[in-house]
Protein backbone atom coordinates (compact mmCIF):
# COMPACT_ATOMS: atom_id res chain seq x y z
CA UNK A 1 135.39 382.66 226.30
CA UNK A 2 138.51 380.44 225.39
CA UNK A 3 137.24 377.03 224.65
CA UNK A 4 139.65 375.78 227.36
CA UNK A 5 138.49 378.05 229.90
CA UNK A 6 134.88 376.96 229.28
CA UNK A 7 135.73 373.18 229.48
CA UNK A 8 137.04 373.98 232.73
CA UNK A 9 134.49 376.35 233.61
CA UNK A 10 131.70 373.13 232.74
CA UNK A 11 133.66 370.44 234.70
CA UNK A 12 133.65 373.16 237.91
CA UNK A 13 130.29 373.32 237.23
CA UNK A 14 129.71 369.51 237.20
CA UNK A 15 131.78 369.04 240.28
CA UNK A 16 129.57 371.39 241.91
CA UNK A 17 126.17 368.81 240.59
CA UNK A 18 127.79 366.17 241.60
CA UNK A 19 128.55 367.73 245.55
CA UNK A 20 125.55 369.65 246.36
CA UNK A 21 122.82 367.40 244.59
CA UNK A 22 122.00 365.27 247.32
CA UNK A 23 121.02 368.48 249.33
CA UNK A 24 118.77 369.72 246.99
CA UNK A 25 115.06 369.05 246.99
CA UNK A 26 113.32 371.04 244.29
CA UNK A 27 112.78 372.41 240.73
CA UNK A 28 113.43 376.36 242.43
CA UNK A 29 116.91 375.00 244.20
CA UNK A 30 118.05 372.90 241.13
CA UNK A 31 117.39 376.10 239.12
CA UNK A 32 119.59 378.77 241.44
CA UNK A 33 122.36 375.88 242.12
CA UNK A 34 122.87 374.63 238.82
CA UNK A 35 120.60 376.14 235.69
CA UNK A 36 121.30 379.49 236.41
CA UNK A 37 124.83 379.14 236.93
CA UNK A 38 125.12 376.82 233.78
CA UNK A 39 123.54 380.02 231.62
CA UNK A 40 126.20 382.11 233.53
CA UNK A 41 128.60 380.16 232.22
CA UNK A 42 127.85 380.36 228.82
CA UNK A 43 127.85 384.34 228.86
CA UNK A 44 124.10 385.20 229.75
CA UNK A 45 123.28 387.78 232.03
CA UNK A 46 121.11 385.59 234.19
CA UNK A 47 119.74 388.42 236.28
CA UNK A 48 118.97 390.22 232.92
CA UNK A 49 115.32 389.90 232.52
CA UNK A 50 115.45 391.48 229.59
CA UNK A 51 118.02 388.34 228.41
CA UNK A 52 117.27 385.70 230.54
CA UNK A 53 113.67 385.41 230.84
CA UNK A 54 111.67 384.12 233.51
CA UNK A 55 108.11 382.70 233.43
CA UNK A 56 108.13 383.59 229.59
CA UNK A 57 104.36 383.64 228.16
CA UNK A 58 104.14 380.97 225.87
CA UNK A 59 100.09 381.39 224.61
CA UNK A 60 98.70 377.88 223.43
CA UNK A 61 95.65 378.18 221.23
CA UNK A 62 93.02 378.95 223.53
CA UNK A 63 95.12 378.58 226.05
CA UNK A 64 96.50 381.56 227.35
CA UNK A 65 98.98 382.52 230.13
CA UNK A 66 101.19 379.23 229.67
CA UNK A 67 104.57 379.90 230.68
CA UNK A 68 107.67 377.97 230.21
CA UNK A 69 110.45 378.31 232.87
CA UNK A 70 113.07 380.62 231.23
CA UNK A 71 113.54 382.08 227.38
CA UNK A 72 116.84 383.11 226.19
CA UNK A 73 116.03 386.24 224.21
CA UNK A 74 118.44 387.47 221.74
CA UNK A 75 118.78 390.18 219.37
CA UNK A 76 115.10 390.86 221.11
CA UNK A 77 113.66 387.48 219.99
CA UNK A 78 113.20 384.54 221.78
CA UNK A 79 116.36 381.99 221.02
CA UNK A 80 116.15 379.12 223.49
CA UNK A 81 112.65 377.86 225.49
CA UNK A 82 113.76 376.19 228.91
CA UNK A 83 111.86 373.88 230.94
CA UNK A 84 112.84 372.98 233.89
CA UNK A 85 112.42 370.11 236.39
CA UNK A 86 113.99 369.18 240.00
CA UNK A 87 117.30 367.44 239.97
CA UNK A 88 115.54 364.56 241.56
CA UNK A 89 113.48 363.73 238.98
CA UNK A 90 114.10 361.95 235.30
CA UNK A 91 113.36 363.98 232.50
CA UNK A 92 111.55 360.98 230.25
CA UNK A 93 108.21 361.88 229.04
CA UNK A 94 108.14 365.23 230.93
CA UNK A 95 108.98 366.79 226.80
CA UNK A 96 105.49 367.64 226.41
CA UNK A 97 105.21 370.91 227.61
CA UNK A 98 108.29 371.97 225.83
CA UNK A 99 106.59 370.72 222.74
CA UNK A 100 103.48 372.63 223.04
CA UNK A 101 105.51 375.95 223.54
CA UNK A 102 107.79 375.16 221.16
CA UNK A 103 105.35 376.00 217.93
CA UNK A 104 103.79 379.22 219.49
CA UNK A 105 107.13 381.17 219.17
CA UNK A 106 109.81 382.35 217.26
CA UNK A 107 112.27 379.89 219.34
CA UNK A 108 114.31 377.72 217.03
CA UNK A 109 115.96 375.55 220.30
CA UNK A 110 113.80 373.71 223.30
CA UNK A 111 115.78 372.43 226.30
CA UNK A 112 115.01 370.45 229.08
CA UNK A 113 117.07 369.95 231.71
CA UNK A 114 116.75 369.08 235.76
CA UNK A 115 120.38 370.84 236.10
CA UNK A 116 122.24 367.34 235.98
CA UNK A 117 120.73 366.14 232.26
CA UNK A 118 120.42 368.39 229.35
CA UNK A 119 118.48 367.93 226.96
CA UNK A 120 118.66 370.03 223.28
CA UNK A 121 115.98 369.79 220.94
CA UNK A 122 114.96 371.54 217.34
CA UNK A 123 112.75 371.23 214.12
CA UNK A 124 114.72 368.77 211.99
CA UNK A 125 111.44 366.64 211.41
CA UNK A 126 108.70 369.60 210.50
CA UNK A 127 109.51 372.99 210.53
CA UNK A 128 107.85 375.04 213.57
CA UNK A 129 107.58 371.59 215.55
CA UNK A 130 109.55 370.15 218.23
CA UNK A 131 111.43 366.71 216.89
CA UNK A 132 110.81 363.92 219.78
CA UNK A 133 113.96 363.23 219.77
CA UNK A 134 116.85 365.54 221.03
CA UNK A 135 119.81 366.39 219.50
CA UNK A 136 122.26 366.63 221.81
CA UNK A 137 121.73 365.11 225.30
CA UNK A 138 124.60 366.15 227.81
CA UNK A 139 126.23 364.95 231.40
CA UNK A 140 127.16 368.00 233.14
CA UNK A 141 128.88 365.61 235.69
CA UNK A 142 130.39 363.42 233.02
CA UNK A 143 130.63 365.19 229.53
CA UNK A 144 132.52 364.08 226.51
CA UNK A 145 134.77 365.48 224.54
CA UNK A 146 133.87 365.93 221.93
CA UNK A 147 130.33 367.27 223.70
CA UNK A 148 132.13 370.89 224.68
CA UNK A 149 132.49 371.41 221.50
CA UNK A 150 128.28 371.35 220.66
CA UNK A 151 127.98 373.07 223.49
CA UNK A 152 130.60 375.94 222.81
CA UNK A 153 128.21 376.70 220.12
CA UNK A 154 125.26 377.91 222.80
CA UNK A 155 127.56 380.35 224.62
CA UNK A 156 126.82 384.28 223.78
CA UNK A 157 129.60 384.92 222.20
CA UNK A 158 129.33 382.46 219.36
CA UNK A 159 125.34 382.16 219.29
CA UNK A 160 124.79 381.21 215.64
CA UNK A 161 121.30 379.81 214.62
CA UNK A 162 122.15 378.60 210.79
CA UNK A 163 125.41 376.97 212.26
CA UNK A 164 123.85 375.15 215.46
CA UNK A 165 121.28 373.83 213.04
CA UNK A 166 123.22 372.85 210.65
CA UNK A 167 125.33 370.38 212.84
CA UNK A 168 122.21 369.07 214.93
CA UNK A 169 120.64 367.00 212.46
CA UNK A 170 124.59 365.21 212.28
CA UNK A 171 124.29 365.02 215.95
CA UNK A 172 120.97 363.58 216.32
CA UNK A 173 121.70 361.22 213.52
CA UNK A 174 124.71 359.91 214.88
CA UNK A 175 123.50 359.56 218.61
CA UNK A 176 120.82 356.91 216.83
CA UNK A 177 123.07 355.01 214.89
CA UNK A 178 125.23 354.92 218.53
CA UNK A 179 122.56 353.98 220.12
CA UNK A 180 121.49 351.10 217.66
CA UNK A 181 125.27 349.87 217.46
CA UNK A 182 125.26 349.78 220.87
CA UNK A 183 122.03 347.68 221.20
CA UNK A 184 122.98 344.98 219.02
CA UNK A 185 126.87 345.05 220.15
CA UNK A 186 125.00 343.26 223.83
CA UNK A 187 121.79 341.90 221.97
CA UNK A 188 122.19 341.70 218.30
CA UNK A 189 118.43 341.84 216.80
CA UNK A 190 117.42 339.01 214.37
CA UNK A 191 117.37 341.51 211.77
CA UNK A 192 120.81 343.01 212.44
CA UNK A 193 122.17 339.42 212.64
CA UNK A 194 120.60 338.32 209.49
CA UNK A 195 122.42 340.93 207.63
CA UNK A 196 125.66 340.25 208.80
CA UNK A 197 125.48 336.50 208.53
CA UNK A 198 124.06 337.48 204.65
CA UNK A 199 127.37 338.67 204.34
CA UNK A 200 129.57 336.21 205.53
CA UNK A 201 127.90 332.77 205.08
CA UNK A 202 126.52 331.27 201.75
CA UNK A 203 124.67 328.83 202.77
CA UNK A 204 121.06 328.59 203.91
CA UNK A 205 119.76 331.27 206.61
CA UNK A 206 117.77 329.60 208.59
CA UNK A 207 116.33 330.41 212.28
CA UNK A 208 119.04 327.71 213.74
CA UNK A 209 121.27 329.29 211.88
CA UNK A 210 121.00 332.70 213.40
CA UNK A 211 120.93 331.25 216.63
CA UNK A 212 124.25 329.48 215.95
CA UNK A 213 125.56 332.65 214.36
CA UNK A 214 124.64 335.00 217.17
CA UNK A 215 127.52 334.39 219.61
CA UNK A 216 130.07 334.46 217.13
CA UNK A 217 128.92 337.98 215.99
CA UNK A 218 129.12 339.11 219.68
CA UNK A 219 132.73 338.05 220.18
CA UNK A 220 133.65 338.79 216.67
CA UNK A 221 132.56 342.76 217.41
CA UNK A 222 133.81 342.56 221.17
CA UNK A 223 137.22 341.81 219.52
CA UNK A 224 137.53 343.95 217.06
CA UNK A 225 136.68 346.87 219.27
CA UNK A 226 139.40 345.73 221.53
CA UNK A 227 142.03 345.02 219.21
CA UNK A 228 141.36 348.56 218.05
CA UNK A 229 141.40 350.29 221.35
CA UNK A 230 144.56 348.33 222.16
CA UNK A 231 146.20 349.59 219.21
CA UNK A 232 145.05 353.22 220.09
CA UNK A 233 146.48 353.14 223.41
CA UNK A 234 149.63 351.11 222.41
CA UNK A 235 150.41 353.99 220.51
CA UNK A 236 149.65 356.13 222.80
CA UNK A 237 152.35 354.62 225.32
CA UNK A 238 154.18 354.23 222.26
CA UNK A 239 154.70 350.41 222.89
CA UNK A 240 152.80 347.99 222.38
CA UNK A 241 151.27 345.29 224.68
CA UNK A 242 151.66 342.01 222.77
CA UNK A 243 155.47 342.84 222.10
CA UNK A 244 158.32 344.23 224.36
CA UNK A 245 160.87 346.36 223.14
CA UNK A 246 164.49 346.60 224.53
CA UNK A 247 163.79 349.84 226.33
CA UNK A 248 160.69 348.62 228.25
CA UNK A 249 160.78 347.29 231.61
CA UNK A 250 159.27 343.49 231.16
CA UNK A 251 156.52 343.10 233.84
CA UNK A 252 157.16 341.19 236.57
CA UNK A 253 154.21 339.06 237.54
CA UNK A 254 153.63 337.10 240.90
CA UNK A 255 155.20 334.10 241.77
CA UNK A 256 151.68 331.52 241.19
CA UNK A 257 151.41 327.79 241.83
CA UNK A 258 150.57 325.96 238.65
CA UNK A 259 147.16 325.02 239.82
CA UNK A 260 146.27 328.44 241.65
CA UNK A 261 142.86 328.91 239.41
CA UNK A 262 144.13 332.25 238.66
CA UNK A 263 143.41 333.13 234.79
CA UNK A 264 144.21 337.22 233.64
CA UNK A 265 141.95 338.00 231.26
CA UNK A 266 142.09 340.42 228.12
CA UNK A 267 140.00 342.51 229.78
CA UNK A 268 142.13 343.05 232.74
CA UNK A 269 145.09 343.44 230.61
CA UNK A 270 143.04 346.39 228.34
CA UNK A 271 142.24 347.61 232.32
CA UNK A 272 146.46 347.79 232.72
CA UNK A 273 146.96 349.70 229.48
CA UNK A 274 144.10 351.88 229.73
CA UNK A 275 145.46 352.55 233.40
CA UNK A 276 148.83 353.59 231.99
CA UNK A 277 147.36 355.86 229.64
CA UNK A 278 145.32 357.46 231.60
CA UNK A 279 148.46 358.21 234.21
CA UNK A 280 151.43 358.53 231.99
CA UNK A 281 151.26 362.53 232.74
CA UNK A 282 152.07 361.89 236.28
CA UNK A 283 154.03 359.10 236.85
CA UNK A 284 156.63 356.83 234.73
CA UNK A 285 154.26 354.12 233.39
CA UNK A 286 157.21 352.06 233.64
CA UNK A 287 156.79 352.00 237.82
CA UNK A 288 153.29 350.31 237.07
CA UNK A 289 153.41 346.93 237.75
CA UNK A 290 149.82 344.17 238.01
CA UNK A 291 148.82 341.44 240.45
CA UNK A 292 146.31 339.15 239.63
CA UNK A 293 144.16 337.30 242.24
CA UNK A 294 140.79 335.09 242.55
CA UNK A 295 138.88 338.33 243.78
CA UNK A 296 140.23 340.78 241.77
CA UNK A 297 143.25 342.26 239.17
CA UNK A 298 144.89 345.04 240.92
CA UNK A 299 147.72 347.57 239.83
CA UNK A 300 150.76 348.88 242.52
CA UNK A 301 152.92 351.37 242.39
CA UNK A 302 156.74 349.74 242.38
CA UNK A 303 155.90 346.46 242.50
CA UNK A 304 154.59 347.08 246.25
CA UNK A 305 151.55 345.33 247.71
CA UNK A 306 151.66 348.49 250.24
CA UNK A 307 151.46 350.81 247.23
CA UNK A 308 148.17 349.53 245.35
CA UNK A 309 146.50 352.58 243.70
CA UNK A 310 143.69 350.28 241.78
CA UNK A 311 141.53 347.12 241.89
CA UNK A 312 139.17 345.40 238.64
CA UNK A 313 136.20 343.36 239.65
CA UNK A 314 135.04 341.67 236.79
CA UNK A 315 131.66 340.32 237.78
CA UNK A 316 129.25 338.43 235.57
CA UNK A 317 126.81 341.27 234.82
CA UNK A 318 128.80 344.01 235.48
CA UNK A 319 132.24 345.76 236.24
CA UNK A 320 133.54 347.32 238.97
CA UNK A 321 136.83 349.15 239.40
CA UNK A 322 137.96 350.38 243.16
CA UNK A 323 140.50 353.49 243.52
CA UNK A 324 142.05 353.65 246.68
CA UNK A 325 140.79 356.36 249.12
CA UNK A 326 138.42 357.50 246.14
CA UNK A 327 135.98 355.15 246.01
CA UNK A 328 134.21 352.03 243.83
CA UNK A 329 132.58 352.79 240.76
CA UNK A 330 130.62 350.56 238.03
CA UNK A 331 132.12 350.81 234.53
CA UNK A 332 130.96 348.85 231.40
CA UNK A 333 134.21 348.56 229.30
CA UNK A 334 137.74 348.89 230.54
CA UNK A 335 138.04 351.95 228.55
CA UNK A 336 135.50 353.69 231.08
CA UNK A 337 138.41 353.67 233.09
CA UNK A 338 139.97 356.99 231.40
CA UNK A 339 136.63 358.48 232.84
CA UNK A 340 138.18 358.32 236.55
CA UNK A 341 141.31 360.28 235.87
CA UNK A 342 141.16 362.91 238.93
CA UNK A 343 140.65 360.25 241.02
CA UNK A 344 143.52 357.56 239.60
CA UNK A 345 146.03 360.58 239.78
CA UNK A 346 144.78 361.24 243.91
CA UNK A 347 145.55 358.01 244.36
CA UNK A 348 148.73 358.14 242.77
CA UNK A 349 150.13 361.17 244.15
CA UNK A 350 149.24 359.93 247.39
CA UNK A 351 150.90 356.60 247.47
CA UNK A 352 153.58 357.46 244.78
């Protein structure tokens, strides 16, 4: 399948989670609404038992008759072992019985999924036994770019053992190291700010010093992140949003009293150019124009307070972004916003 076909193919797919999951009420639904079709979609004859497996025997040591929910079996040998669980329920610590199957076969892939979550695990730790940690962990309602890719790699056509392995212990690595970045971006460990401070500052380390150190390293990372997503999407507009050129349209912003309490923040200005990016394929981002208030920063369509297509709520533990007639939906950066682009260009279409 055409790598753009299957990207659309997945988000169909993730639509169709996202719609009929509050209808469904157990592991045999979840598996004929979503896990089958998902295995459809990557090529598999699902109502091959032959290919698609059901109830595969997975003996145990003494234990015998253990079966896992599906095996994908290819070129005659088990490929894939598949457990699965009820879209209702969270898929932490219910790993074990993949692991226990996992060594009694020729399988060189466990995943675990509840149709929504996917989890993909190997043997990068000790050959023959299931690592703890997965390798790739997916969305189907919300997945990455750069995420079709990994999973192009499971569909029939380009099923290649050798080159799926060779790229998971990259993946797994990476998701750590995102995961510990992303840690001590919001709470930087003592550890983590130790080093950095060793780096910077010569003089004595001591515990006050952290302390004092500790905000600083927040905002100092917070910054730089921004300043390089700005730069990204600046280019990406091919302006930039600390200078005007002579062919962009200034924006106009609302008449204010000089005492109104109103302050726009840098984060509601990365929400405007983030905005623009992510709608610059369906409307002039020059017609985008911003209106700040106490309650919220909110973006119109022709510099009309009939025509707003978008409101930012910047709360003190968390963000919130409203799209007309779509809906409200928690982000955690600005940049999240590019994760709502069906819905900004409904609302822009609409009001347009």
């Amino acid at each position: 399948m055409e790598a753009n076909k299957l990207k659309d193919a997945l988000k169909s797919l993730g639509n169709r989670v996202e719609d009929l999951a509050p209808s469904i009420t157990n592991e045999e639904q979840t598996k004929n609404a979503f896990i089958m079709p998902f295995f459809q979609t990557l090529g598999y004859d699902v109502f091959n038992p032959l290919e698609f497996v059901p109830e595969f025997i997975a003996d145990v040591g003494i234990k015998k008759g253990e079966k896992v929910d599906y095996a994908m079996v290819i070129d005659g040998m088990p490929q894939i072992l598949i457990e699965c669980k009820s879209i209702n329920e969270k898929l932490t610590n219910h790993d074990s019985q993949l692991f226990r199957y996992f060594g009694t076969t020729t399988s060189k892939f466990g995943l675990l999924t509840n149709g929504k979550e996917y989890r993909f695990y190997t043997d990068l730790d000790e050959i023959n036994k299931m690592d703890s940690t997965p390798f790739l962990t997916i969305d189907i309602t919300n997945i990455k770019d750069n995420q079709f890719l990994e999973i192009a790699k499971f569909h029939k056509e380009n099923f290649d053992v050798n080159k799926i392995t060779s790229s998971a212990a990259e993946l797994k690595y990476l998701n750590i190291l995102k995961g510990f970045l992303s840690n001590n971006l919001n709470d930087p460990t003592e550890s983590f700010t130790s080093y950095l401070v060793s780096q910077i500052y010569d003089g004595r380390k001591t515990k006050n010093t952290l302390e004092e150190f500790t905000p600083i390293i927040k905002k100092g990372f917070y910054q730089f992140i921004t300043e390089r997503v700005n730069e990204k999407l600046s280019a990406a507009l091919n302006t930039n949003v600390e200078t005007k050129t002579e062919e962009e349209k200034p924006v106009e912003l609302p008449e204010v009293l000089p005492n109104d309490g109103i302050i726009t923040t840098p984060e509601e200005l990365e929400a405007f150019t983030v905005f623009k990016v992510v709608s610059k394929d369906f409307i002039d981002p020059s017609r985008l124009f911003y209106r700040d208030t106490k309650s919220y920063f909110g973006i119109l369509i022709d510099d009309n307070n009939r025509k707003w297509v978008f409101r930012f709520y910047q709360k003190a533990t968390k963000n919130l972004i409203e799209i007309r007639d779509c809906g409200t939906f928690e982000i955690d950066t600005p940049i999240d916003i590019a994760l709502y682009q069906d819905q900004i260009r409904k609302a822009i279409e609409t009001y347009k």
